[in-house]
C-alpha atoms as a PDB file:
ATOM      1  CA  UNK A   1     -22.334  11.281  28.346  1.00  0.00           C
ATOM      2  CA  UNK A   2     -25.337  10.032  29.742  1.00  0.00           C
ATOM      3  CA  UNK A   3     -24.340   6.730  32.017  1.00  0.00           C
ATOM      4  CA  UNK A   4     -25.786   3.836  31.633  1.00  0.00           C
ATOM      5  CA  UNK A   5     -27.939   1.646  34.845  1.00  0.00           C
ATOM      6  CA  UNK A   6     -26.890  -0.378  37.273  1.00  0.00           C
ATOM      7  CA  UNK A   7     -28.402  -3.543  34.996  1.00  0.00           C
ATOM      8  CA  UNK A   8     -27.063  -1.787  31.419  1.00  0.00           C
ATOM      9  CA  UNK A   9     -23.822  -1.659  32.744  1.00  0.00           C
ATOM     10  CA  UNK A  10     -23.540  -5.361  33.882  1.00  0.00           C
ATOM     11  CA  UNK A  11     -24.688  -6.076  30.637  1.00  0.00           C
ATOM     12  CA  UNK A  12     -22.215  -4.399  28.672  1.00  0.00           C
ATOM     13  CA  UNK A  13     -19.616  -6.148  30.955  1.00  0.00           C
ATOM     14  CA  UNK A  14     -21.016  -9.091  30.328  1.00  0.00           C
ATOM     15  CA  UNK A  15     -20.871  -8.645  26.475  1.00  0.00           C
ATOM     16  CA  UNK A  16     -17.018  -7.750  27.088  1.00  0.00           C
ATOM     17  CA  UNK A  17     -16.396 -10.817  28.926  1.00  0.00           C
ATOM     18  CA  UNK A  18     -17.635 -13.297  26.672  1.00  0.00           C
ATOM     19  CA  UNK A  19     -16.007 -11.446  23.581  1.00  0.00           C
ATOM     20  CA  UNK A  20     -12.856 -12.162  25.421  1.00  0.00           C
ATOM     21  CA  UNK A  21     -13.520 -15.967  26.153  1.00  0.00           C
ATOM     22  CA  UNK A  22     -15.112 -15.861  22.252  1.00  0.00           C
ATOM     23  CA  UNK A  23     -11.888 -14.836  20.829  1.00  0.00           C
ATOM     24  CA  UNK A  24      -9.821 -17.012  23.002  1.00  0.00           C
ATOM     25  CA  UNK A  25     -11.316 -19.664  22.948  1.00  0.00           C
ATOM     26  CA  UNK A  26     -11.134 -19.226  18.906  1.00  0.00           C
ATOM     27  CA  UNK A  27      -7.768 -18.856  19.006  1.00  0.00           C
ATOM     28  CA  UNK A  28      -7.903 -22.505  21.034  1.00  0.00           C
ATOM     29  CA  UNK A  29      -9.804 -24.002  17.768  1.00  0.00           C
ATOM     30  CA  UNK A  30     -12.879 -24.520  20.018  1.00  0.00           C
ATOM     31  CA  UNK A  31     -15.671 -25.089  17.553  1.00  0.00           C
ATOM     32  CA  UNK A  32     -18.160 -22.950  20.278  1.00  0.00           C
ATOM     33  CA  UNK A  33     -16.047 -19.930  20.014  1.00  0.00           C
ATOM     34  CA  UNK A  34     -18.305 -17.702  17.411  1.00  0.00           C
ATOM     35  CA  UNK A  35     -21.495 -18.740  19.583  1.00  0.00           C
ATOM     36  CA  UNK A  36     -20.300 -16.887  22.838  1.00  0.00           C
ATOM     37  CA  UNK A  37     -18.309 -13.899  20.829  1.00  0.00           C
ATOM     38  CA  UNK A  38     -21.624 -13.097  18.876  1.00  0.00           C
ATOM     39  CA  UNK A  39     -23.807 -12.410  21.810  1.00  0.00           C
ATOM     40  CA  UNK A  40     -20.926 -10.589  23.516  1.00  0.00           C
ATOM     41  CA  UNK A  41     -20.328  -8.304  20.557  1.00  0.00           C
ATOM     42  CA  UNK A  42     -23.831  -7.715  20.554  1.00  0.00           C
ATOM     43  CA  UNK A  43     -24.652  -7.098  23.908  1.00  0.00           C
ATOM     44  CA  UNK A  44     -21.781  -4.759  24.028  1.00  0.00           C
ATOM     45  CA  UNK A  45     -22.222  -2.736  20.813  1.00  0.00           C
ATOM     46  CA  UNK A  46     -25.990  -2.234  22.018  1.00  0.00           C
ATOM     47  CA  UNK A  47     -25.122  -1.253  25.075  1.00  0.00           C
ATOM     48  CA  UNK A  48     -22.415   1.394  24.300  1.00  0.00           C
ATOM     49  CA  UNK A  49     -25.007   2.892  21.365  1.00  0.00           C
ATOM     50  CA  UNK A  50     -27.475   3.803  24.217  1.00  0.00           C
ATOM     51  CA  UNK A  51     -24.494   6.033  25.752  1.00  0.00           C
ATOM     52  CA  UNK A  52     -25.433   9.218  24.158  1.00  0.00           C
ATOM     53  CA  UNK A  53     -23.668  12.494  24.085  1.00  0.00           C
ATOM     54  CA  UNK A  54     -26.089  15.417  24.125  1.00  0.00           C
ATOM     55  CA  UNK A  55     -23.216  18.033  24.502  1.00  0.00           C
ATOM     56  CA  UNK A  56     -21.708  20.330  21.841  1.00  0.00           C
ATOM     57  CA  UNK A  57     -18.102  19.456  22.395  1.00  0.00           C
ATOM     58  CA  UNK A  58     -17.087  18.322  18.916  1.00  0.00           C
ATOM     59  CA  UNK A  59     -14.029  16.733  19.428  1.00  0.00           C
ATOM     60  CA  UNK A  60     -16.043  14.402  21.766  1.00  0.00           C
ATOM     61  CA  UNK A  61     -18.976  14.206  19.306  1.00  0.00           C
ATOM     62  CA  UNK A  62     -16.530  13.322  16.442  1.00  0.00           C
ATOM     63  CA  UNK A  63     -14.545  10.527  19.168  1.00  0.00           C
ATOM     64  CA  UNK A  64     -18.140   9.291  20.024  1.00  0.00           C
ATOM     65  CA  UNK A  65     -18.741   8.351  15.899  1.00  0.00           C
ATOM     66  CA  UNK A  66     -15.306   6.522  15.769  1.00  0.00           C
ATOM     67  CA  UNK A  67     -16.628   4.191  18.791  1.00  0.00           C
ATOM     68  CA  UNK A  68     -20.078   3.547  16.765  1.00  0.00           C
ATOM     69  CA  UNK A  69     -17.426   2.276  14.589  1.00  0.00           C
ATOM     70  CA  UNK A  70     -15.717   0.051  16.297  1.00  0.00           C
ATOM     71  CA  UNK A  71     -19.031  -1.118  17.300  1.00  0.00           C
ATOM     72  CA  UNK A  72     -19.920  -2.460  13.787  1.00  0.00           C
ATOM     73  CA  UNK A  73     -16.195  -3.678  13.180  1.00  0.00           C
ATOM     74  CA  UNK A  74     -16.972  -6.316  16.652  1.00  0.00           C
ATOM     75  CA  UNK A  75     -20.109  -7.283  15.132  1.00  0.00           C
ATOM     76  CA  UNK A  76     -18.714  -7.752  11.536  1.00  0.00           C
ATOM     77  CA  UNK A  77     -15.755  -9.568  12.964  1.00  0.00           C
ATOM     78  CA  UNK A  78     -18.432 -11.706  14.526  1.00  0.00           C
ATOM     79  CA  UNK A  79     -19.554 -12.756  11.330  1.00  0.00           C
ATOM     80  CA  UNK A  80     -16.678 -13.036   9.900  1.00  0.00           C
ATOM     81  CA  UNK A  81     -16.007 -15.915  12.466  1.00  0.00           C
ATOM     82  CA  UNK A  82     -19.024 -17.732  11.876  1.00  0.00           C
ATOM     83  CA  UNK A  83     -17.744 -17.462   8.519  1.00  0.00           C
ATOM     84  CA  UNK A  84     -14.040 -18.717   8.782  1.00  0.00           C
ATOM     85  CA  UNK A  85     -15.876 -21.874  10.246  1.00  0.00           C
ATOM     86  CA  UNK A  86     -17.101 -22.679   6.523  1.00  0.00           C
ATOM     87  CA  UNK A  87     -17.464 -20.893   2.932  1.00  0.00           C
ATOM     88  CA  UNK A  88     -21.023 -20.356   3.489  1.00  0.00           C
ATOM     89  CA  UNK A  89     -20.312 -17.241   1.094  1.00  0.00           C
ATOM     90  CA  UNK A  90     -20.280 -19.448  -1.690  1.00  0.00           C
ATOM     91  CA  UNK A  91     -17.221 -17.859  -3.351  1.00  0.00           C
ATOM     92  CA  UNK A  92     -14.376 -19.279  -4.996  1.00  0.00           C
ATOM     93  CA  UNK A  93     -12.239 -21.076  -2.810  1.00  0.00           C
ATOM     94  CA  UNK A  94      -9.044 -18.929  -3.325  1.00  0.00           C
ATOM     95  CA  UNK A  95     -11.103 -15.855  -2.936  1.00  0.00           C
ATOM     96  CA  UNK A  96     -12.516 -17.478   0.788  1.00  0.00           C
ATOM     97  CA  UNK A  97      -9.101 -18.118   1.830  1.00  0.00           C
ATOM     98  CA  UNK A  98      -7.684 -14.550   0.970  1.00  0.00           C
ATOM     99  CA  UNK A  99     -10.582 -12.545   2.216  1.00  0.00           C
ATOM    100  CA  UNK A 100     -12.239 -14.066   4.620  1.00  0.00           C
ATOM    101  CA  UNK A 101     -10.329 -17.054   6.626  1.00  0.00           C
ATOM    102  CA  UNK A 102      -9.158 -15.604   9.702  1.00  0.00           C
ATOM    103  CA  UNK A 103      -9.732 -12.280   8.519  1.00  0.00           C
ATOM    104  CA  UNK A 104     -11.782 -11.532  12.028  1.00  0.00           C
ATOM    105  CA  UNK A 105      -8.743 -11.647  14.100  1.00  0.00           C
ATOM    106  CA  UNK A 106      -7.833  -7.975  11.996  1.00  0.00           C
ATOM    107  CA  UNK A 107     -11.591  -6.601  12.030  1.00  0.00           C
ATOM    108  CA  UNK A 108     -11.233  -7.325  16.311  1.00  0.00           C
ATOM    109  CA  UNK A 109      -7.682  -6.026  16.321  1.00  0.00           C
ATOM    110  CA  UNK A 110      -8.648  -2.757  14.230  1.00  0.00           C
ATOM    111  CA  UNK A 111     -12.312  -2.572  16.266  1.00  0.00           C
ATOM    112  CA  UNK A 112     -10.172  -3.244  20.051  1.00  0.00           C
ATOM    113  CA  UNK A 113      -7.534  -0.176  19.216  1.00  0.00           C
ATOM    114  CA  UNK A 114     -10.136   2.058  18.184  1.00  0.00           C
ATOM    115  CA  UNK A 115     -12.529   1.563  21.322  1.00  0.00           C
ATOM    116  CA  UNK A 116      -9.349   1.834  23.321  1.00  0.00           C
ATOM    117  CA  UNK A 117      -7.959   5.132  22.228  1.00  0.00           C
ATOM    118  CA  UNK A 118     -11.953   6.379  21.764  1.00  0.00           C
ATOM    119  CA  UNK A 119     -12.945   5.496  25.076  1.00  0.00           C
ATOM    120  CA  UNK A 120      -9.319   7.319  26.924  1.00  0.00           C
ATOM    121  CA  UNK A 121     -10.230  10.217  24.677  1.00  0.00           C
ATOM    122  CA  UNK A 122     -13.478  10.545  25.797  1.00  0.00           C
ATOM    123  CA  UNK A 123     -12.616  10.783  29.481  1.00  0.00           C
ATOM    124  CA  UNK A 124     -10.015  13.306  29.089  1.00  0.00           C
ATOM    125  CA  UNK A 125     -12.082  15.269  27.037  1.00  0.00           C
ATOM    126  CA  UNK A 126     -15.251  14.995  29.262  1.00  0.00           C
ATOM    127  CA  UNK A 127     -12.588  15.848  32.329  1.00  0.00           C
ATOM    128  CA  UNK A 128     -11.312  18.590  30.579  1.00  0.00           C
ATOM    129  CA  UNK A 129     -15.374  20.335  29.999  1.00  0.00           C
ATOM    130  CA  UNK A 130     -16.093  19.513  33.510  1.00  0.00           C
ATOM    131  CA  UNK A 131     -12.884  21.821  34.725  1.00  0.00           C
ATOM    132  CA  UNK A 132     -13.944  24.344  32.461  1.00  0.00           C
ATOM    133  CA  UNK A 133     -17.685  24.430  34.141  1.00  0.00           C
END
């Protein structure tokens, strides 16, 4: 995996951080909640897409494509909480309330297990290729 700098990596911490106080703070009812998770998301999904993988091991390849994904699911369930603020959708009422009110708190949930188990994988597989060398 090719690491990121000294300033990329304080970056992507940075992004974590402020998903965390995001979502808590959400949790809290605190109206400024999506406007700190949305950068964070976004500063951490870019910064974990410019972590490349230029090996051939495909379980690691395959592991790397399931973290892209949880990528998109932390920046979908960052509109999805701009969008439990208010139907700006424009659908039906009963439809906003079943599909999308609250509905980030399972797009993080789904998006936080996936980056955890992806990025554990990762290292044991990269561990495991660097014994083998």
């Amino acid at each position: 995996m090719r690491q990121l700098s000294k300033t990329e990596t304080y970056v992507m911490l940075a992004g974590g951080l402020l998903m965390v106080i995001g979502s808590g703070a959400s949790l809290l009812l605190q109206p400024w909640a999506p406007y700190v998770f949305a950068p964070g998301a976004l500063m951490f999904a870019a910064m974990q897409m410019l972590q490349r993988y230029e090996g051939q091991n495909f379980t690691v390849r395959r592991l790397r494509r399931m973290m892209l994904v949880s990528d998109v699911l932390f920046l979908l369930a960052a509109l999805l909480m701009f969008a439990s603020r208010g139907n700006f959708f424009g659908v039906d009422y009963l439809l906003y309330i079943k599909y999308v009110h609250n509905n980030w708190i399972v797009v993080l949930l789904v998006a936080a297990i996936l980056q955890l188990y992806t990025s554990h994988r990762i290292a044991n597989e990269l561990e495991k290729e660097a014994k083998k060398r």
